[in-house]
PDB file of N, CA and C in Angstrom:
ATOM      1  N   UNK A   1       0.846  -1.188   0.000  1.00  0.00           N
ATOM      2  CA  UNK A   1       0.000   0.000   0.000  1.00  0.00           C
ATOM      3  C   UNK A   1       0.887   1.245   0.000  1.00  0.00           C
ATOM      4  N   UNK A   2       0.341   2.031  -0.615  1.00  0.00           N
ATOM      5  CA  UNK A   2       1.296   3.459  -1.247  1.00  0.00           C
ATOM      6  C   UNK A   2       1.168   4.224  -0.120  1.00  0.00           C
ATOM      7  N   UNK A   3       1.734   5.419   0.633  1.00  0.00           N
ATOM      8  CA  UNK A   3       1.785   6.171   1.502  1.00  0.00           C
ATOM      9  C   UNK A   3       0.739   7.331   1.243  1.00  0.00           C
ATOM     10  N   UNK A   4       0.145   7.875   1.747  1.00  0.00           N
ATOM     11  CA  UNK A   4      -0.844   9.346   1.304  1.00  0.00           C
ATOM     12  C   UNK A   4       0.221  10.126   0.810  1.00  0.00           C
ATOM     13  N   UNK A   5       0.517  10.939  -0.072  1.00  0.00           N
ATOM     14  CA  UNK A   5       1.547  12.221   0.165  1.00  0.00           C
ATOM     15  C   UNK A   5       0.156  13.634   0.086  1.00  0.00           C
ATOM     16  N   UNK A   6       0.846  13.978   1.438  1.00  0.00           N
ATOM     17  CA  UNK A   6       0.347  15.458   2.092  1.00  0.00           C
ATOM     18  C   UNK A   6       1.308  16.612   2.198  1.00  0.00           C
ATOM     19  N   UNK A   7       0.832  17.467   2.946  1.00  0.00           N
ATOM     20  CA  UNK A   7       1.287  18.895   2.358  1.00  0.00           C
ATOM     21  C   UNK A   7       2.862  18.932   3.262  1.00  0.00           C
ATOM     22  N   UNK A   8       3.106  17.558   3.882  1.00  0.00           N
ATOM     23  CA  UNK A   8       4.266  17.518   4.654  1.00  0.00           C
ATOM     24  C   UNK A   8       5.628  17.692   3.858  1.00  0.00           C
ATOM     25  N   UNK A   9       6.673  18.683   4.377  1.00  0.00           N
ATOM     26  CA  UNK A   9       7.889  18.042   3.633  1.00  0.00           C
ATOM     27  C   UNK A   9       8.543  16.702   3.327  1.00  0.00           C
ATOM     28  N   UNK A  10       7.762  16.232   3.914  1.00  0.00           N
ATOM     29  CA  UNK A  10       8.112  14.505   3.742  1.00  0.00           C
ATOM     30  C   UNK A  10       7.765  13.656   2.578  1.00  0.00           C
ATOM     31  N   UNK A  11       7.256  14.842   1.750  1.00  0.00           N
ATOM     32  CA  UNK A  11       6.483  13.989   0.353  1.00  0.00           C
ATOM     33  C   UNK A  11       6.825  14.755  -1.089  1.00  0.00           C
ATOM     34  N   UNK A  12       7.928  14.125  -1.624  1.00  0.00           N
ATOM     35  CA  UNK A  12       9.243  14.814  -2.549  1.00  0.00           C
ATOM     36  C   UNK A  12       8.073  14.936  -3.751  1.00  0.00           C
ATOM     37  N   UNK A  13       6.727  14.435  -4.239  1.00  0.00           N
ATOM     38  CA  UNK A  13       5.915  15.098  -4.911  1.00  0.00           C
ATOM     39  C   UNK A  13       5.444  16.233  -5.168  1.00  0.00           C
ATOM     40  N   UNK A  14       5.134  16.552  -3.320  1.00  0.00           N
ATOM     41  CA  UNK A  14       4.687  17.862  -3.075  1.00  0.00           C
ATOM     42  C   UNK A  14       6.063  18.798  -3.431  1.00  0.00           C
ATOM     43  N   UNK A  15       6.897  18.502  -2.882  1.00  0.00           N
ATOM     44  CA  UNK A  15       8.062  19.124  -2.758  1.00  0.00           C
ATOM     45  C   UNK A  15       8.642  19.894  -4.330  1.00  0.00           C
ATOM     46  N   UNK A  16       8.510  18.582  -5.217  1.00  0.00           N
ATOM     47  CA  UNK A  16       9.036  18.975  -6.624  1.00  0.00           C
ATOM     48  C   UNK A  16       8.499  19.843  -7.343  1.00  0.00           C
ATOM     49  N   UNK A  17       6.862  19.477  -6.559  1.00  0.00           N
ATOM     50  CA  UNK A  17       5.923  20.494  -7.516  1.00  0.00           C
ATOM     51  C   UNK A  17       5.424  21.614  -6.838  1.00  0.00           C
ATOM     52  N   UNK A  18       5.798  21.808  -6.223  1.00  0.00           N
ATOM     53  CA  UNK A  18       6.068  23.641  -5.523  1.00  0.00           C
ATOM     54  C   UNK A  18       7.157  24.111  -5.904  1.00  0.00           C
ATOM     55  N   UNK A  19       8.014  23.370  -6.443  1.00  0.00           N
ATOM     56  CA  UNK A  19       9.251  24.486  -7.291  1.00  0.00           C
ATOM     57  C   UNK A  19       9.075  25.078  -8.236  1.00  0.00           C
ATOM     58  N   UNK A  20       8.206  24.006  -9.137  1.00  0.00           N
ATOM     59  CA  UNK A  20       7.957  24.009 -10.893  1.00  0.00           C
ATOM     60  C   UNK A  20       6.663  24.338 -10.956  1.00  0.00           C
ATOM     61  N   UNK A  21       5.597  23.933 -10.128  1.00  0.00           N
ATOM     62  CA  UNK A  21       4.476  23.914 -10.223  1.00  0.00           C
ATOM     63  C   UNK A  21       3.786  25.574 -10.695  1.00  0.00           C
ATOM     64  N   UNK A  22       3.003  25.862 -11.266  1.00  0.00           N
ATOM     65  CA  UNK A  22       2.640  27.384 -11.301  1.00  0.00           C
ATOM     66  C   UNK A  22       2.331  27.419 -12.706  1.00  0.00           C
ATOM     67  N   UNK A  23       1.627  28.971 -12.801  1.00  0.00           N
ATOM     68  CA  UNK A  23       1.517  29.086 -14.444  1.00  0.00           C
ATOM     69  C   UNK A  23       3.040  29.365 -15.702  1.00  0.00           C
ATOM     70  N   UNK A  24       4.041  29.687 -14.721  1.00  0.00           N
ATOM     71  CA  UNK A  24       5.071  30.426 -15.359  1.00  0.00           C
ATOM     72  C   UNK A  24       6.366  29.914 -15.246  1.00  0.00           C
ATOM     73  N   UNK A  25       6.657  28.968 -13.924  1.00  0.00           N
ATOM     74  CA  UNK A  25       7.583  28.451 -13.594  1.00  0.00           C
ATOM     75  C   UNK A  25       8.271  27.304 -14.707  1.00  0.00           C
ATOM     76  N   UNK A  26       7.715  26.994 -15.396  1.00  0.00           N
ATOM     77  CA  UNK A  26       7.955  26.126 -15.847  1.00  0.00           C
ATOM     78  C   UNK A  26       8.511  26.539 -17.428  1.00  0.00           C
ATOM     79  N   UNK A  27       7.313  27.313 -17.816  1.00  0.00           N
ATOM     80  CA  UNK A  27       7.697  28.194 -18.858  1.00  0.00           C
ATOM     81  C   UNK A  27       9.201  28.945 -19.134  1.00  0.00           C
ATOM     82  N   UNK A  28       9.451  29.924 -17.683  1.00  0.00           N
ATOM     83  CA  UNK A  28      10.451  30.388 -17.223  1.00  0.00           C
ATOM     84  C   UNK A  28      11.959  29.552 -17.752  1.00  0.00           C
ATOM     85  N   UNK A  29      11.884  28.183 -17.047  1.00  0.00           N
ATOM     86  CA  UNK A  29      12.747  27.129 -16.674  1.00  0.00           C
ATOM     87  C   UNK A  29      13.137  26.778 -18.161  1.00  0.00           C
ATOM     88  N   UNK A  30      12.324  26.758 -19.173  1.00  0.00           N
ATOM     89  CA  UNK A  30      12.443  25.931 -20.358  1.00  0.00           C
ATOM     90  C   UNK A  30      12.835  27.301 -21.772  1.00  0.00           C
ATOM     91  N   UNK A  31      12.318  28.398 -20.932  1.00  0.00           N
ATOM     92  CA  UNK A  31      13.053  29.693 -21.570  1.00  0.00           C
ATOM     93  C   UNK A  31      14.576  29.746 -21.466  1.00  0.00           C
ATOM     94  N   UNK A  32      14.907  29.782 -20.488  1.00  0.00           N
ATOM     95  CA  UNK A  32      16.330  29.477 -20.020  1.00  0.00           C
ATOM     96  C   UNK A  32      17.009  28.103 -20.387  1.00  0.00           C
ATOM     97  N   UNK A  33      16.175  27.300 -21.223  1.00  0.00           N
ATOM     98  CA  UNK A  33      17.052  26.263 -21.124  1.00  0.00           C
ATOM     99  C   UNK A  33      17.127  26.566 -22.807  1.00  0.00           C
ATOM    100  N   UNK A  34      16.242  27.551 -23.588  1.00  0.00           N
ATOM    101  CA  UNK A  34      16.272  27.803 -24.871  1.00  0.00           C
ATOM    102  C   UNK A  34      17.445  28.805 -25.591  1.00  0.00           C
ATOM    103  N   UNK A  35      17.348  30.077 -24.411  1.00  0.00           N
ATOM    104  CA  UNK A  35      17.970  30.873 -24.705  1.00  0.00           C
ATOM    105  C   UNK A  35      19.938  31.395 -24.172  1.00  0.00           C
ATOM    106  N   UNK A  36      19.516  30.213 -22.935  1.00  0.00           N
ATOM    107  CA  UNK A  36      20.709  30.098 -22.158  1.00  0.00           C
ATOM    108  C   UNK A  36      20.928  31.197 -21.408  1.00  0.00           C
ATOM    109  N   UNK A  37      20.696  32.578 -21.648  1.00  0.00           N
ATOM    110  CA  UNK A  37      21.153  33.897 -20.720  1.00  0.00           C
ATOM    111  C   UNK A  37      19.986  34.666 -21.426  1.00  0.00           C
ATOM    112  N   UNK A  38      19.463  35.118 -20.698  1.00  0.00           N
ATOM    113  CA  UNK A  38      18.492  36.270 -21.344  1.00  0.00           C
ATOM    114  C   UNK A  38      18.397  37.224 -19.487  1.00  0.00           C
ATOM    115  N   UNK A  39      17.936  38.253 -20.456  1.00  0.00           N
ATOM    116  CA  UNK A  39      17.567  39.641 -19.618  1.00  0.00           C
ATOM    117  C   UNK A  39      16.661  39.695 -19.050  1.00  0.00           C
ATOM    118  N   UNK A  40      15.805  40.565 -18.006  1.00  0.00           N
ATOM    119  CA  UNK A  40      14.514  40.352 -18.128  1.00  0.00           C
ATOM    120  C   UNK A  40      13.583  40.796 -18.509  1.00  0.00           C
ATOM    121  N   UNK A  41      13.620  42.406 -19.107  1.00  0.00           N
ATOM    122  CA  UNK A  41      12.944  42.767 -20.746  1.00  0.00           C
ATOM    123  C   UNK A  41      12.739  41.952 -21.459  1.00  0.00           C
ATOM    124  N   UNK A  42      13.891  40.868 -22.091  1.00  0.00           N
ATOM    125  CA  UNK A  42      13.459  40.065 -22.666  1.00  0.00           C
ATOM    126  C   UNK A  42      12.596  39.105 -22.786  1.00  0.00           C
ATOM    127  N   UNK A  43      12.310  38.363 -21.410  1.00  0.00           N
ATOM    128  CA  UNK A  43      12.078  37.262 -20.589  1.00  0.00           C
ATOM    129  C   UNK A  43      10.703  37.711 -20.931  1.00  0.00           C
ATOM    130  N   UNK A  44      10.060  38.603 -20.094  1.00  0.00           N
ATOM    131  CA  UNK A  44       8.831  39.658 -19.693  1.00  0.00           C
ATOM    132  C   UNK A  44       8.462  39.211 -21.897  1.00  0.00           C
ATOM    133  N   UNK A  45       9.401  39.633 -22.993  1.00  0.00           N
ATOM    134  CA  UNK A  45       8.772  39.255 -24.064  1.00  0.00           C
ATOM    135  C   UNK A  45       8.392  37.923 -24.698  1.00  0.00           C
ATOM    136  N   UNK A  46       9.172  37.129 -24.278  1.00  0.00           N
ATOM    137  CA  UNK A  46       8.679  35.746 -24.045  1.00  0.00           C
ATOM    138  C   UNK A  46       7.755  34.979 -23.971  1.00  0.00           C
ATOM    139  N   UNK A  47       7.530  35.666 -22.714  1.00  0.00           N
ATOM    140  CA  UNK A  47       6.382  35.172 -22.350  1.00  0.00           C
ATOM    141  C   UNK A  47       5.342  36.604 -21.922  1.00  0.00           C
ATOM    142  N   UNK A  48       4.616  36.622 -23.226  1.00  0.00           N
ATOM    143  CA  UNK A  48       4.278  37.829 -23.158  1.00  0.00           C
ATOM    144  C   UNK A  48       2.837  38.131 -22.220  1.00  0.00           C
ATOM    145  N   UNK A  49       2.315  37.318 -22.027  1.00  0.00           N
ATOM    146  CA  UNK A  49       0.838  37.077 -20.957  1.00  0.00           C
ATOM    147  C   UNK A  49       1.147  37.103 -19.433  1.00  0.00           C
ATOM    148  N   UNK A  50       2.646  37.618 -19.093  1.00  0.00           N
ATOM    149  CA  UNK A  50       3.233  37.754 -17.458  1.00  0.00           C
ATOM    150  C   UNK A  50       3.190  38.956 -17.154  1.00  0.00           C
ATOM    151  N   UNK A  51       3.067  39.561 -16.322  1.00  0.00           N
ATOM    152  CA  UNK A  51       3.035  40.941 -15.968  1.00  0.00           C
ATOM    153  C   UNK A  51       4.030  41.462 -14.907  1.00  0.00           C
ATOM    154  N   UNK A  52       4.533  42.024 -14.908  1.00  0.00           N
ATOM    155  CA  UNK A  52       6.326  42.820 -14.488  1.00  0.00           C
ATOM    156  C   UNK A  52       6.098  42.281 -13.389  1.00  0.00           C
ATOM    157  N   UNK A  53       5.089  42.284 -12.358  1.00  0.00           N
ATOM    158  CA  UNK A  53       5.237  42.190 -10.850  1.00  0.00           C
ATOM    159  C   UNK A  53       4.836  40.340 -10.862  1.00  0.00           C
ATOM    160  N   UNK A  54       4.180  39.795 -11.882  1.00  0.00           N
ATOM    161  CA  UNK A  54       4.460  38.342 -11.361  1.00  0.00           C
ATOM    162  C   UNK A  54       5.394  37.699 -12.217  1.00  0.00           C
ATOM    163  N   UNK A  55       6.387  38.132 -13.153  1.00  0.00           N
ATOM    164  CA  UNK A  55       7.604  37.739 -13.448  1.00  0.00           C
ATOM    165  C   UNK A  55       8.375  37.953 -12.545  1.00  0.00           C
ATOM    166  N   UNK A  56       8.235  38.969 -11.618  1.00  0.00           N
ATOM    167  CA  UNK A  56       9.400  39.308 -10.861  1.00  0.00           C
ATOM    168  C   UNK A  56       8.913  38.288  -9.617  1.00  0.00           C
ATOM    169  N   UNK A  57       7.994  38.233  -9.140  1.00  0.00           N
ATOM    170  CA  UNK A  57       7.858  37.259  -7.958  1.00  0.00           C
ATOM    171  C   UNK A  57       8.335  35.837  -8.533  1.00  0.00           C
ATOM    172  N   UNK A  58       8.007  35.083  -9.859  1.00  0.00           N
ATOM    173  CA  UNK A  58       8.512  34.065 -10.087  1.00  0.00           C
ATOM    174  C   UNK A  58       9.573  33.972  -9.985  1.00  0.00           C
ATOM    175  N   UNK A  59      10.842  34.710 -10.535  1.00  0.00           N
ATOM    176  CA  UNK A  59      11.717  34.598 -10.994  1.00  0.00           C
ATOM    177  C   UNK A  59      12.350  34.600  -9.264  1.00  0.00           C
ATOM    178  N   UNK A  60      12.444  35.731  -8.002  1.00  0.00           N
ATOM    179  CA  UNK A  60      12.324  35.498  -7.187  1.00  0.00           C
ATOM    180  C   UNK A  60      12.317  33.965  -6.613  1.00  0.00           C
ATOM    181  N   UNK A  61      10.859  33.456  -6.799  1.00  0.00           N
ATOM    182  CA  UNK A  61      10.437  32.046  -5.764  1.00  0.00           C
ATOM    183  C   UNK A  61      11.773  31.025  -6.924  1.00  0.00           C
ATOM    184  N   UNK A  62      12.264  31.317  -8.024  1.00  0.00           N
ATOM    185  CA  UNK A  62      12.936  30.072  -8.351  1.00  0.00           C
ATOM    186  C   UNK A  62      14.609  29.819  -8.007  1.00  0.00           C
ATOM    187  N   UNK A  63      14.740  31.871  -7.995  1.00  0.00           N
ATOM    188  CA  UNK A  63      16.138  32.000  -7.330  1.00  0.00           C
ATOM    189  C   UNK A  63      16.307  31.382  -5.957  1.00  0.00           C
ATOM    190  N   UNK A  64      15.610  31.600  -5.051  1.00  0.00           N
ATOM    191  CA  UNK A  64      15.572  31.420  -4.053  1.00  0.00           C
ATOM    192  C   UNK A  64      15.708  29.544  -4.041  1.00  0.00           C
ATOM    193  N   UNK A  65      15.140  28.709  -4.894  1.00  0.00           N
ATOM    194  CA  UNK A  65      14.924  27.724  -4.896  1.00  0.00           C
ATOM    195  C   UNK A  65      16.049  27.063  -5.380  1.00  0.00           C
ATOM    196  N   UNK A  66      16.731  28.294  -5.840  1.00  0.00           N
ATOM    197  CA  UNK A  66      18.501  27.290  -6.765  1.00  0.00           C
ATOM    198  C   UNK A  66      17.908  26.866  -7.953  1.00  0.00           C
ATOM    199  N   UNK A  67      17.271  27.349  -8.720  1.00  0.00           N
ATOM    200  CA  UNK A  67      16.758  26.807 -10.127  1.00  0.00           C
ATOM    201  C   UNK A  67      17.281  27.716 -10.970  1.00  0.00           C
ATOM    202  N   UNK A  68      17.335  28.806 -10.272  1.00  0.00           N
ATOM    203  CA  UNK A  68      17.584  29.882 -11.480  1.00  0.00           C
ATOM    204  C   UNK A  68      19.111  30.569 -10.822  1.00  0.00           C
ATOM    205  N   UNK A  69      19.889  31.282 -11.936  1.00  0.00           N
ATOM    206  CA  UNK A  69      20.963  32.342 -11.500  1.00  0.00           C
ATOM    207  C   UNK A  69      20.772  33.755 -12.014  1.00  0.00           C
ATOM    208  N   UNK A  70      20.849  34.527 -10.866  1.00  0.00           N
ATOM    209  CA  UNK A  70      20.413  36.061 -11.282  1.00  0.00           C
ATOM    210  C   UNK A  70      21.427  37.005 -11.148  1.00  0.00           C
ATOM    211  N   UNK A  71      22.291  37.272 -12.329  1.00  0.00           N
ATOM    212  CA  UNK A  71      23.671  38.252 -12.545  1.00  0.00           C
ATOM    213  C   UNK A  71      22.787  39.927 -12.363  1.00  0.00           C
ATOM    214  N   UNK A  72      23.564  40.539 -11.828  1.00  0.00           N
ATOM    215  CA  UNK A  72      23.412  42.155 -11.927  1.00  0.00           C
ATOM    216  C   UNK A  72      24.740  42.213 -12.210  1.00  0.00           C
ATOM    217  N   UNK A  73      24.418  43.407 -13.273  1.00  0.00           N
ATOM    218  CA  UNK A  73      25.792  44.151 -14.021  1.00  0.00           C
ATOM    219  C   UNK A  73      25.290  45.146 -13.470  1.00  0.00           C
ATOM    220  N   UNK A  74      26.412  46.355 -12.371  1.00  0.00           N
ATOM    221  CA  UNK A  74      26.430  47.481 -12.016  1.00  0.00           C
ATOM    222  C   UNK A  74      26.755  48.514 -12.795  1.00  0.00           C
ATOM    223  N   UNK A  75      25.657  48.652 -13.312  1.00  0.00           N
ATOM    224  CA  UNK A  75      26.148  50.121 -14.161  1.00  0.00           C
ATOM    225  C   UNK A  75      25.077  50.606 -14.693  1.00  0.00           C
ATOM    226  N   UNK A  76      24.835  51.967 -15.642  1.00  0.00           N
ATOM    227  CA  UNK A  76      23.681  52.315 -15.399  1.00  0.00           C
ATOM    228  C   UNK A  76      23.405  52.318 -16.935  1.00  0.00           C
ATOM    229  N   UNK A  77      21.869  52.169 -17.423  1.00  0.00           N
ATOM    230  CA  UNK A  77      20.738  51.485 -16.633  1.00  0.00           C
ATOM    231  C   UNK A  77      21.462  50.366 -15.822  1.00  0.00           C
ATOM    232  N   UNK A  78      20.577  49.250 -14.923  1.00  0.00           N
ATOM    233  CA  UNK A  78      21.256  48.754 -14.305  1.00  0.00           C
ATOM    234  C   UNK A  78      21.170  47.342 -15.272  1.00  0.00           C
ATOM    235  N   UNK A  79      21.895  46.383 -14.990  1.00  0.00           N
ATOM    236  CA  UNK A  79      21.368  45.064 -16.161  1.00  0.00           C
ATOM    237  C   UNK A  79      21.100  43.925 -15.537  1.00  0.00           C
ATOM    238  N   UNK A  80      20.302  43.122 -15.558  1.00  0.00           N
ATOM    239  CA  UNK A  80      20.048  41.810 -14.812  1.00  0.00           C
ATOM    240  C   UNK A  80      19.752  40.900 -16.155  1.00  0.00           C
ATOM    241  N   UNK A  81      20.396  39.518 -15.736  1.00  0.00           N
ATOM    242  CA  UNK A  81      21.097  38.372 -16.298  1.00  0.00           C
ATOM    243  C   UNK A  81      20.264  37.239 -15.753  1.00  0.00           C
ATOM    244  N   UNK A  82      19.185  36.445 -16.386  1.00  0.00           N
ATOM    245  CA  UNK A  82      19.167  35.220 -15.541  1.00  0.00           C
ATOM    246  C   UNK A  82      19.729  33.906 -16.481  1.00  0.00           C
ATOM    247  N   UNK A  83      20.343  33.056 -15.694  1.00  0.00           N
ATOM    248  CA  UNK A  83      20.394  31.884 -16.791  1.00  0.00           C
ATOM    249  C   UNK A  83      19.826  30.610 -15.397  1.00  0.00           C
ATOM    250  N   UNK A  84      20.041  29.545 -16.002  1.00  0.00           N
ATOM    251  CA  UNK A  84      19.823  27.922 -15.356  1.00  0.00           C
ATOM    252  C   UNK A  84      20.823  28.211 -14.155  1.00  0.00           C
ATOM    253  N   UNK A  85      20.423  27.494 -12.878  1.00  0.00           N
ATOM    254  CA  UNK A  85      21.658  26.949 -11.919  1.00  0.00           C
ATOM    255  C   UNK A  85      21.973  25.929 -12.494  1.00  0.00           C
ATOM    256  N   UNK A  86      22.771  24.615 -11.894  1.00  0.00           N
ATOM    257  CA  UNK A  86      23.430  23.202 -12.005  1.00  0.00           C
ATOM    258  C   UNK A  86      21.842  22.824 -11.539  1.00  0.00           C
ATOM    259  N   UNK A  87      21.334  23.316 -10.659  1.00  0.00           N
ATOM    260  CA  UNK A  87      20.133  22.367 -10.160  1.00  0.00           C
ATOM    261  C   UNK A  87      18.805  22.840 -11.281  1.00  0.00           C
ATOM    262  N   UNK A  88      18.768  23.592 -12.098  1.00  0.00           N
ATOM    263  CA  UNK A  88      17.676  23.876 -13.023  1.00  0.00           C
ATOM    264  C   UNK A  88      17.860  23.250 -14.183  1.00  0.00           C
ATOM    265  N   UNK A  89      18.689  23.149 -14.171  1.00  0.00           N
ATOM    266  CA  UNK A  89      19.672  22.046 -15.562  1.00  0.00           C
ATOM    267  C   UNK A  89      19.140  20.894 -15.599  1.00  0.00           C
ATOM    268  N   UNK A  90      19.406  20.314 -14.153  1.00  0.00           N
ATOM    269  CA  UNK A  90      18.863  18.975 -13.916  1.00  0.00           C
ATOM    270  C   UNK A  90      17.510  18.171 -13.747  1.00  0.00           C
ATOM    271  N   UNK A  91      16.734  19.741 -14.447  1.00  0.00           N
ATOM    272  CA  UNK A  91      15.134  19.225 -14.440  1.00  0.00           C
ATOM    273  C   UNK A  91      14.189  19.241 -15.844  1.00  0.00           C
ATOM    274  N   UNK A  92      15.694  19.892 -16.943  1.00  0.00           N
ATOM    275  CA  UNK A  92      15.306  19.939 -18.234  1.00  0.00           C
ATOM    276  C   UNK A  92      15.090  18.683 -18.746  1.00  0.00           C
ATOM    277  N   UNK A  93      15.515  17.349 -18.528  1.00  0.00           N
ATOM    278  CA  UNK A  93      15.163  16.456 -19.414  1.00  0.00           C
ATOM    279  C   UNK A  93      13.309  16.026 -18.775  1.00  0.00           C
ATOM    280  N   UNK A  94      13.162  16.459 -17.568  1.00  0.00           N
ATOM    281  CA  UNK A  94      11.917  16.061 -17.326  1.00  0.00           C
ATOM    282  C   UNK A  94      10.966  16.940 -18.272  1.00  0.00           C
ATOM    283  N   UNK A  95      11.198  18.109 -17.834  1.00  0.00           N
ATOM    284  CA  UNK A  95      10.361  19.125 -18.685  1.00  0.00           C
ATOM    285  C   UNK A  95      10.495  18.854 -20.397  1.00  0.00           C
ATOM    286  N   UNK A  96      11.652  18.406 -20.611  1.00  0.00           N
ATOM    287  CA  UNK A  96      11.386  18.087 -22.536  1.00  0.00           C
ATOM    288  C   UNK A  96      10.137  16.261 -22.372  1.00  0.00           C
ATOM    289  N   UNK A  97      10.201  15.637 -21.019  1.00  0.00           N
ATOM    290  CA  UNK A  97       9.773  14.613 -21.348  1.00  0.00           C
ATOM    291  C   UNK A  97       8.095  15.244 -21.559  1.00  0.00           C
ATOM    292  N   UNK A  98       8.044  16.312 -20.647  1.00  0.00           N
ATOM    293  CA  UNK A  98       6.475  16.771 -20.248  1.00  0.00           C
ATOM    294  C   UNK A  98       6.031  17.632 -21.543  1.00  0.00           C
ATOM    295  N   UNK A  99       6.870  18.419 -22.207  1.00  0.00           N
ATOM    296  CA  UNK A  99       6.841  19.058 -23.773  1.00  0.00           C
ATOM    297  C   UNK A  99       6.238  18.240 -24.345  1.00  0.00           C
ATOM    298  N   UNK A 100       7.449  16.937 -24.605  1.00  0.00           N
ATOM    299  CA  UNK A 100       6.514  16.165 -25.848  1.00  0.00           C
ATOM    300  C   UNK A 100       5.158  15.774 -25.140  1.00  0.00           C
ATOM    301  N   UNK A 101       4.966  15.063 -24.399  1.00  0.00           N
ATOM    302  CA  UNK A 101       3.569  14.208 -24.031  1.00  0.00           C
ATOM    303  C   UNK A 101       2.901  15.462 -24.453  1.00  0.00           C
ATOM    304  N   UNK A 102       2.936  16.871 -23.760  1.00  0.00           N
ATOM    305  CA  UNK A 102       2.180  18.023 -24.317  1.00  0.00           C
ATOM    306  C   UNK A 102       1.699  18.257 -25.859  1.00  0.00           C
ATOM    307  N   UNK A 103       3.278  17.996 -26.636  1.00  0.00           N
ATOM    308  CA  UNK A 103       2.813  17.986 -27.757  1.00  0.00           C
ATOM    309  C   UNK A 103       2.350  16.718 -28.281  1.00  0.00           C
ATOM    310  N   UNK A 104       2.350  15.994 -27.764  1.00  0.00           N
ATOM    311  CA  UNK A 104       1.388  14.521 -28.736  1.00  0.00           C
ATOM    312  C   UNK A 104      -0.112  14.804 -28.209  1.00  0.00           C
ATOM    313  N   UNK A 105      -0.517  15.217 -26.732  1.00  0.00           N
ATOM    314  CA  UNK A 105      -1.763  15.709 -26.543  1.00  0.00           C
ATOM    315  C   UNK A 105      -2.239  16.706 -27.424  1.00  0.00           C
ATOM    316  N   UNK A 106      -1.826  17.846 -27.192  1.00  0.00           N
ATOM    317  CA  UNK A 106      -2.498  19.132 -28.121  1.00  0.00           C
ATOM    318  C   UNK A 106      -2.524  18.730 -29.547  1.00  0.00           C
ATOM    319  N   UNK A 107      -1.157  17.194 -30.105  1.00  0.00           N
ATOM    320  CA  UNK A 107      -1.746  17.221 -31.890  1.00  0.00           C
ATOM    321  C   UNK A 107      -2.995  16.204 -32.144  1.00  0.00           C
ATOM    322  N   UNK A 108      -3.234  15.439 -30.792  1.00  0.00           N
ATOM    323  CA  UNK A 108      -4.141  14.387 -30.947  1.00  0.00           C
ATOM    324  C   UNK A 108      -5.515  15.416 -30.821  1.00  0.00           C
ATOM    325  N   UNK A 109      -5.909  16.042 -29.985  1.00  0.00           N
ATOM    326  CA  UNK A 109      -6.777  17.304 -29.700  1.00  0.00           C
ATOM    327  C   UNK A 109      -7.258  17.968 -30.966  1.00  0.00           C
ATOM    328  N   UNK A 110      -6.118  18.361 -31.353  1.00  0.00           N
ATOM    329  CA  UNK A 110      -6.457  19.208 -32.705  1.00  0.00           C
ATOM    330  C   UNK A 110      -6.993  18.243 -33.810  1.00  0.00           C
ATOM    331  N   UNK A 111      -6.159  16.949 -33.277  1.00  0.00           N
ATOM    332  CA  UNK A 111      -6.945  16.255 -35.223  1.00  0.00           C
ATOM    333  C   UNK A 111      -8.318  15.715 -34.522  1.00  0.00           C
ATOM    334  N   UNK A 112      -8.483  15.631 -33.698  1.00  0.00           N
ATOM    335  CA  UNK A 112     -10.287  15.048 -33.067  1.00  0.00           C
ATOM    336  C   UNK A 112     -11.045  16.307 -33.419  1.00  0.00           C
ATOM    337  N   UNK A 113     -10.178  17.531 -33.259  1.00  0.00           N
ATOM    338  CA  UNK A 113     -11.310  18.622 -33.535  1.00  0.00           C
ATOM    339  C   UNK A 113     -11.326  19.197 -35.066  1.00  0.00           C
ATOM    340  N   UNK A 114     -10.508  18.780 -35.438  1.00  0.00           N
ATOM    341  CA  UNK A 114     -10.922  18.390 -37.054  1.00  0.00           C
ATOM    342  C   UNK A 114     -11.354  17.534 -37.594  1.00  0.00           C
ATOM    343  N   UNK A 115     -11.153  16.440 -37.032  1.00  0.00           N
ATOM    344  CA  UNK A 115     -12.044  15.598 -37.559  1.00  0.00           C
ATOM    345  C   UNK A 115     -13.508  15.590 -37.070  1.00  0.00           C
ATOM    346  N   UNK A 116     -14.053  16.041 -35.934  1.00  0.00           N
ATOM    347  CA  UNK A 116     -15.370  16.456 -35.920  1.00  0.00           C
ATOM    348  C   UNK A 116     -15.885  17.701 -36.829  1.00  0.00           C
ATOM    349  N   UNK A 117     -15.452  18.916 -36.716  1.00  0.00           N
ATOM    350  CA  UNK A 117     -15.390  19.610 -37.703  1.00  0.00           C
ATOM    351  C   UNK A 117     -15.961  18.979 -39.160  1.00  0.00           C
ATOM    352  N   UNK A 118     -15.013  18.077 -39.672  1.00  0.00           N
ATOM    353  CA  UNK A 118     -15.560  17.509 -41.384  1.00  0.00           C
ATOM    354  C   UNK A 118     -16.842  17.032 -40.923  1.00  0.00           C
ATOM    355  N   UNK A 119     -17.101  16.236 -40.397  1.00  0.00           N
ATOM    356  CA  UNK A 119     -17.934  15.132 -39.672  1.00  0.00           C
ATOM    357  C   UNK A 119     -19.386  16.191 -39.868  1.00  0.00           C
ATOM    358  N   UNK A 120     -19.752  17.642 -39.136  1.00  0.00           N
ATOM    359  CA  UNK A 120     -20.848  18.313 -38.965  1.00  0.00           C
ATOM    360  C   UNK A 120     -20.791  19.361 -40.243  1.00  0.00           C
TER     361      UNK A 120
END
């Protein structure tokens, strides 16, 4: 018999998916694993449906988490740098595994809704 996993730190489910879990986190994670160093003007264009104050809290909850690395260049304007940590690195092959299944869902989706489509 399998254990319950609850909201305890004791349950590396919960755990994994409060890092990644969210509308953006993940997005974020797989931006960085595209672009390798980007800004966060840039980032903010990316993903263009985020809004300055919850890019900045994400980006925040992932630094904090060791997923992400956040360079400031001192000088003016001022410049901020995020790329992957060693530990954000190590969660890209999951996220390409979760991409594809994504993309075999959304192409199976689309041809059911074309094929109903001909159908009516």
């Amino acid at each position: 018999m399998t254990r319950k996993c609850s909201d305890s730190p004791s349950c590396s489910v919960d755990y994994a998916f409060r890092r990644i879990g969210g509308k953006y986190k993940g997005r974020i994670l797989w931006s960085l694993n595209e672009y390798k160093v980007i800004r966060f003007g840039e980032l903010g264009r990316v993903l263009a449906d985020v809004t300055t104050k919850m890019l900045t809290q994400t980006l925040r909850e992932l630094e904090k988490d060791d997923l992400i690395v956040r360079k400031v260049y001192h000088q003016v304007p001022p410049m901020v740098e995020y790329s992957l940590s060693e530990t954000g690195m190590e969660l890209i092959p999951f996220i390409t595994h979760l991409k594809e299944w994504g993309d075999q869902k959304m192409a199976k989706a689309k041809s059911k809704k074309k094929e109903s489509t001909l159908l009516s």
